[in-house]
N, C-alpha and C. Protein backbone atom coordinates (compact mmCIF):
# COMPACT_ATOMS: atom_id res chain seq x y z
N UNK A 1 43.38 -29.02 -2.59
CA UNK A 1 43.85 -27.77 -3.15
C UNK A 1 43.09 -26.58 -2.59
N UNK A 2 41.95 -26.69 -2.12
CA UNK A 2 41.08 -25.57 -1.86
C UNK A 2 41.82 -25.13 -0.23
N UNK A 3 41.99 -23.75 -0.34
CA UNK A 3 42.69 -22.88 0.86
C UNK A 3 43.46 -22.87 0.63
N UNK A 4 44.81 -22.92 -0.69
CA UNK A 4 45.90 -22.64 -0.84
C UNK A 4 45.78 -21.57 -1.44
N UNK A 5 47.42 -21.04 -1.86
CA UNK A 5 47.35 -19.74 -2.29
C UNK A 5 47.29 -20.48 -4.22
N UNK A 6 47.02 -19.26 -4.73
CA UNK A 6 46.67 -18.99 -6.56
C UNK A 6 48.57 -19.21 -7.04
N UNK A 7 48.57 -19.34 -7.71
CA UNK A 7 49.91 -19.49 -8.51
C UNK A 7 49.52 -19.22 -9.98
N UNK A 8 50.77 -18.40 -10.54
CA UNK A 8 50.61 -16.96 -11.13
C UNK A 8 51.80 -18.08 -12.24
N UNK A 9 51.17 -17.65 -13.50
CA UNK A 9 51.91 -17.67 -14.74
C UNK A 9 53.04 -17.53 -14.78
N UNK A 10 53.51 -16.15 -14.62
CA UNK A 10 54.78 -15.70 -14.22
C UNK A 10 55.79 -16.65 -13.15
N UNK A 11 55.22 -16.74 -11.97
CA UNK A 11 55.43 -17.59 -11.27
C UNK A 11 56.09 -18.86 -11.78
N UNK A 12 55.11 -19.48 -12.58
CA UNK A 12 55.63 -20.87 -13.27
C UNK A 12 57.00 -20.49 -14.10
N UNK A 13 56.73 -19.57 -15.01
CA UNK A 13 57.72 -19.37 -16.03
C UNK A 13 58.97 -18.96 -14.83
N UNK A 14 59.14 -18.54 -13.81
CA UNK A 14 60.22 -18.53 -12.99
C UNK A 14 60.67 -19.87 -12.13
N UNK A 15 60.14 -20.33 -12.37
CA UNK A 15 60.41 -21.99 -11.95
C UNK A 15 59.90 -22.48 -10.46
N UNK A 16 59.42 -21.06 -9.79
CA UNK A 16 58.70 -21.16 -8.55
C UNK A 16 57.45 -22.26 -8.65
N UNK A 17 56.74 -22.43 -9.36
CA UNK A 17 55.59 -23.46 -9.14
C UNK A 17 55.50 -24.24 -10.46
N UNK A 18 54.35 -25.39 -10.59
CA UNK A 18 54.64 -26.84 -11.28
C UNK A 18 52.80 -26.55 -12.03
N UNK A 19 52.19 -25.13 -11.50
CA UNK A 19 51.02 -25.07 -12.16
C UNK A 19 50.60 -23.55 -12.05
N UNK A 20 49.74 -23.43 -13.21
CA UNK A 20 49.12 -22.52 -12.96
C UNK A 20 47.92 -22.55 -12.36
N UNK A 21 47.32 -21.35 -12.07
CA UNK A 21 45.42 -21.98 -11.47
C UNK A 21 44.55 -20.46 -12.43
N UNK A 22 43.87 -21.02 -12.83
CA UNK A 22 42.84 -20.56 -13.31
C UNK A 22 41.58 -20.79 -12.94
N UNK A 23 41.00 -19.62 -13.27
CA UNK A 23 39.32 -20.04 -13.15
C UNK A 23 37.99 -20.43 -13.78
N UNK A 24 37.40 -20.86 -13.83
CA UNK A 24 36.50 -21.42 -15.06
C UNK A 24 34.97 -21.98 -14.00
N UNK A 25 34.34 -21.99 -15.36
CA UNK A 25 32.40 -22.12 -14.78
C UNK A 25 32.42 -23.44 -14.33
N UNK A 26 32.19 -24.19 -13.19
CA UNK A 26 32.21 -25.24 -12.39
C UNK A 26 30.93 -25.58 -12.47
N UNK A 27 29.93 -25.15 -13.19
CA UNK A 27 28.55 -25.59 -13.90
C UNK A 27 28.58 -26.32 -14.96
N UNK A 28 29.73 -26.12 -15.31
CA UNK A 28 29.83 -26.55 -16.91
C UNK A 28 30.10 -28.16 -16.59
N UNK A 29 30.24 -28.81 -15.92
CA UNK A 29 31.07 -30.16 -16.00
C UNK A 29 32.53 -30.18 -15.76
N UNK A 30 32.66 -28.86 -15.38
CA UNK A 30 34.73 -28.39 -15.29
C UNK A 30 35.13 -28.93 -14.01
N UNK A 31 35.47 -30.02 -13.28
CA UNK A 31 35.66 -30.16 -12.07
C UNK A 31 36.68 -29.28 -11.35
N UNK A 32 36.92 -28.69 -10.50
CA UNK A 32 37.65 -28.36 -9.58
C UNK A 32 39.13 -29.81 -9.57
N UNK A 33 39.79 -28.75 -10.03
CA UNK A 33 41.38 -29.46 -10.05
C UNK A 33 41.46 -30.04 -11.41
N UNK A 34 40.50 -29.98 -12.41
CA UNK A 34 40.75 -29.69 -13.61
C UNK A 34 41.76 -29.44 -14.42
N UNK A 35 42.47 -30.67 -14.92
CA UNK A 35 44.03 -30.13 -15.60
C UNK A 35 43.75 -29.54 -17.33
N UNK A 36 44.60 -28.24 -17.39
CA UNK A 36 43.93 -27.78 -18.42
C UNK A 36 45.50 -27.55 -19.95
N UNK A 37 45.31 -27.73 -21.00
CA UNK A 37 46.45 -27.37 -21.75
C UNK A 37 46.32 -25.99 -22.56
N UNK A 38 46.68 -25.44 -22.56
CA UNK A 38 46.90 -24.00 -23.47
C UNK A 38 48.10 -23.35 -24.88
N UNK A 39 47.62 -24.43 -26.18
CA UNK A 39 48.20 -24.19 -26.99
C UNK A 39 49.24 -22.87 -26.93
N UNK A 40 48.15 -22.03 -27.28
CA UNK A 40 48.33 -20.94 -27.36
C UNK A 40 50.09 -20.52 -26.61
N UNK A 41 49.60 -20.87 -25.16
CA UNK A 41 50.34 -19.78 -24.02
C UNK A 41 51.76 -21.00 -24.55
N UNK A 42 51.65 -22.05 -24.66
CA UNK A 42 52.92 -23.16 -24.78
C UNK A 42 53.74 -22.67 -26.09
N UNK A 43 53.08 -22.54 -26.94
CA UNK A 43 53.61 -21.94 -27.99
C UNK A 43 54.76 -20.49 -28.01
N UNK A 44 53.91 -19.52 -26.95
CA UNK A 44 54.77 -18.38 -26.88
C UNK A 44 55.58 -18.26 -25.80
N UNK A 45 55.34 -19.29 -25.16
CA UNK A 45 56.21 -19.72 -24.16
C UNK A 45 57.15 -20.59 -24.05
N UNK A 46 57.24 -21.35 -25.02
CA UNK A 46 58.23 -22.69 -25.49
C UNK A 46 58.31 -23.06 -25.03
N UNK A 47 56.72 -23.57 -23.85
CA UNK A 47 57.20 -25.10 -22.81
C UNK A 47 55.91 -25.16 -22.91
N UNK A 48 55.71 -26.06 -22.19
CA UNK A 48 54.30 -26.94 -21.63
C UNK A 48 54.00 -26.47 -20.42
N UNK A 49 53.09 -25.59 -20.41
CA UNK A 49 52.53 -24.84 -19.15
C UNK A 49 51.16 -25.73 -18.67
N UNK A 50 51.06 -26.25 -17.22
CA UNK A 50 50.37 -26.56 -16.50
C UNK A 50 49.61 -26.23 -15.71
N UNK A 51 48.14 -25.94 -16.40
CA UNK A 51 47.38 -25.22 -15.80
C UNK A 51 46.28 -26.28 -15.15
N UNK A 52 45.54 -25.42 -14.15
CA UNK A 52 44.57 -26.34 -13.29
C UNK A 52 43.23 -25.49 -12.96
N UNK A 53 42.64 -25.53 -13.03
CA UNK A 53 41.01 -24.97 -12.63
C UNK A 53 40.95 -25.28 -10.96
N UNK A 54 41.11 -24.31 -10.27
CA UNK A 54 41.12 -24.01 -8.53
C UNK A 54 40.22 -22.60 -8.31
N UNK A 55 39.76 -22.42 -8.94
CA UNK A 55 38.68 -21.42 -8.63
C UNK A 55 37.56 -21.23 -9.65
N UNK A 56 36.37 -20.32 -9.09
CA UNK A 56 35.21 -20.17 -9.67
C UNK A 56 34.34 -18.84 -9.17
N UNK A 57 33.39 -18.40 -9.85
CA UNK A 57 32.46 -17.70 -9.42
C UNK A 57 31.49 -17.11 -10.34
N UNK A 58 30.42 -16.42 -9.43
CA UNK A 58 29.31 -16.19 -10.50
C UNK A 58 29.91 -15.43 -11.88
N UNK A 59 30.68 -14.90 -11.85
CA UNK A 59 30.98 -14.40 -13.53
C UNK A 59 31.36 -15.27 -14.06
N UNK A 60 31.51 -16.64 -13.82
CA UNK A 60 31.58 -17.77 -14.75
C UNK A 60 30.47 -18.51 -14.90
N UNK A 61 29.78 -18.33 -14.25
CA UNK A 61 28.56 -19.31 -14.15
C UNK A 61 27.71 -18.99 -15.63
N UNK A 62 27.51 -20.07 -16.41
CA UNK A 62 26.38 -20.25 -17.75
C UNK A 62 27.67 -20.00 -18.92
N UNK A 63 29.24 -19.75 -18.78
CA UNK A 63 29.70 -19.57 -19.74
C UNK A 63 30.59 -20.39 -20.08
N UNK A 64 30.18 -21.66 -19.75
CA UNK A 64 30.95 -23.02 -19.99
C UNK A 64 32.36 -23.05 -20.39
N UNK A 65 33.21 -23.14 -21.65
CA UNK A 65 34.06 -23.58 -22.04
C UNK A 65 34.66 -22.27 -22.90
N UNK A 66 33.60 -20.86 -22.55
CA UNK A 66 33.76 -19.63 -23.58
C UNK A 66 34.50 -18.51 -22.41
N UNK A 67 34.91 -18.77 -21.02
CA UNK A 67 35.41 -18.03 -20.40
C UNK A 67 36.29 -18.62 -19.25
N UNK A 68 37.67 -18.19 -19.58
CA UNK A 68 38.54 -18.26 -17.85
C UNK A 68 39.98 -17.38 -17.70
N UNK A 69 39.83 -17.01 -16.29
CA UNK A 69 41.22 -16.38 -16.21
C UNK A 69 42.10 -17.44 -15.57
N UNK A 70 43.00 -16.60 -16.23
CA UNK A 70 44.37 -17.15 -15.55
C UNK A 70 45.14 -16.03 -14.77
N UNK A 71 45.81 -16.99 -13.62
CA UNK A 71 45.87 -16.24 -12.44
C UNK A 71 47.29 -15.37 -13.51
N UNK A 72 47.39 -14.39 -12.86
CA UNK A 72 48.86 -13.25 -13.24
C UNK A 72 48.88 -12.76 -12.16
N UNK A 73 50.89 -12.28 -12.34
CA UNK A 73 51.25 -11.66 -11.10
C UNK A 73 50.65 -10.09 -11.02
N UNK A 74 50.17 -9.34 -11.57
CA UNK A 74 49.66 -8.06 -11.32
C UNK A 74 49.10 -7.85 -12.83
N UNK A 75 48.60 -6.01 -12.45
CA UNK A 75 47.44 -6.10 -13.17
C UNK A 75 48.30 -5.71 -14.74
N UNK A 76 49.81 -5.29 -14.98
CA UNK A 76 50.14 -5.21 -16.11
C UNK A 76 50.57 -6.31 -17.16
N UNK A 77 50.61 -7.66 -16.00
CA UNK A 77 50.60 -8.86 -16.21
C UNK A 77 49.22 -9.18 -17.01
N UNK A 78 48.22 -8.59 -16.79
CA UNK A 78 46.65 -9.18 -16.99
C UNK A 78 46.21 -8.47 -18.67
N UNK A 79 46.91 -7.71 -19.26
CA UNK A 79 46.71 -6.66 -20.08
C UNK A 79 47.10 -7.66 -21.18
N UNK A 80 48.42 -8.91 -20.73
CA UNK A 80 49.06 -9.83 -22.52
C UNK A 80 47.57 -10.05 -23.15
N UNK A 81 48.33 -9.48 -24.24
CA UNK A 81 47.26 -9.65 -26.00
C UNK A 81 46.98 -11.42 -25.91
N UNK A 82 47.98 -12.03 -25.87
CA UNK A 82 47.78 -13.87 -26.12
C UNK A 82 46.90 -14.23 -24.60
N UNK A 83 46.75 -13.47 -23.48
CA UNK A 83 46.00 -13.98 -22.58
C UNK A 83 44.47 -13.51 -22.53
N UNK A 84 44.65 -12.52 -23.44
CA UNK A 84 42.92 -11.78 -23.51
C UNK A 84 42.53 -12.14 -25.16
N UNK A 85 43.26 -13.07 -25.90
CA UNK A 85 42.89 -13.18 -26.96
C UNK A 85 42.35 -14.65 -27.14
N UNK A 86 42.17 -14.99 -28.11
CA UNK A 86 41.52 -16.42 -28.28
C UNK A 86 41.84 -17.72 -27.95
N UNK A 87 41.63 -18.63 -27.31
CA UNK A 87 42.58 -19.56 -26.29
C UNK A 87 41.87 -20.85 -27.24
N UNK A 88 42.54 -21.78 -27.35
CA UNK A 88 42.13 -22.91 -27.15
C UNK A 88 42.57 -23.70 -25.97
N UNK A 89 41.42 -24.57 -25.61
CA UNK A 89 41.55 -25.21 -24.48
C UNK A 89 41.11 -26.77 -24.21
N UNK A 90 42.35 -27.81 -23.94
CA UNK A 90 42.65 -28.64 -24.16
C UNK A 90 42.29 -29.57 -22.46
N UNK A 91 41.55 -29.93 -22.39
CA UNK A 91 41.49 -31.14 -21.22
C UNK A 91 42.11 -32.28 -21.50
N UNK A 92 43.45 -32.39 -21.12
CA UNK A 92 43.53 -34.06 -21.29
C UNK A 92 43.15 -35.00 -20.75
């Protein structure tokens, strides 16, 4: 997976891709390619969104399981209340 392009929420919900990618602290025990579930976003989305941990960096580093983005198509995309609000987060 590493050198591909990011795939965007939006994206998924248009049927263009099969995941999302997010980013998260790779200190924590989070492996890279990390499949991740998101109550939350499934709920207001009425499907089962497939997210994956494909990136990292020092603003994640020491904040284990308390910080990650998810990729969006632009920055008015980045502003949803349910994506900056409280997530639970599900490793299956």
């Amino acid at each position: 997976m590493r050198g591909h392009p990011l795939h965007t929420l939006q994206d998924f919900l248009d049927g263009k891709t099969s995941e999302v990618s997010v980013a998260m602290d790779n200190r924590a025990g989070i492996a890279y390619g990390t499949r991740i579930c998101i109550p939350e976003l499934n709920r207001k989305y009425h499907k089962v969104i497939n997210f994956r941990v494909v990136d990292t960096g020092s603003a994640f580093y020491g904040k284990g399981h308390s910080r990650i983005d998810i990729c969006v198509r632009n920055q008015a995309a980045s502003y949803d209340s349910t994506i900056n609000g409280h997530l639970t987060l599900v490793f299956p």
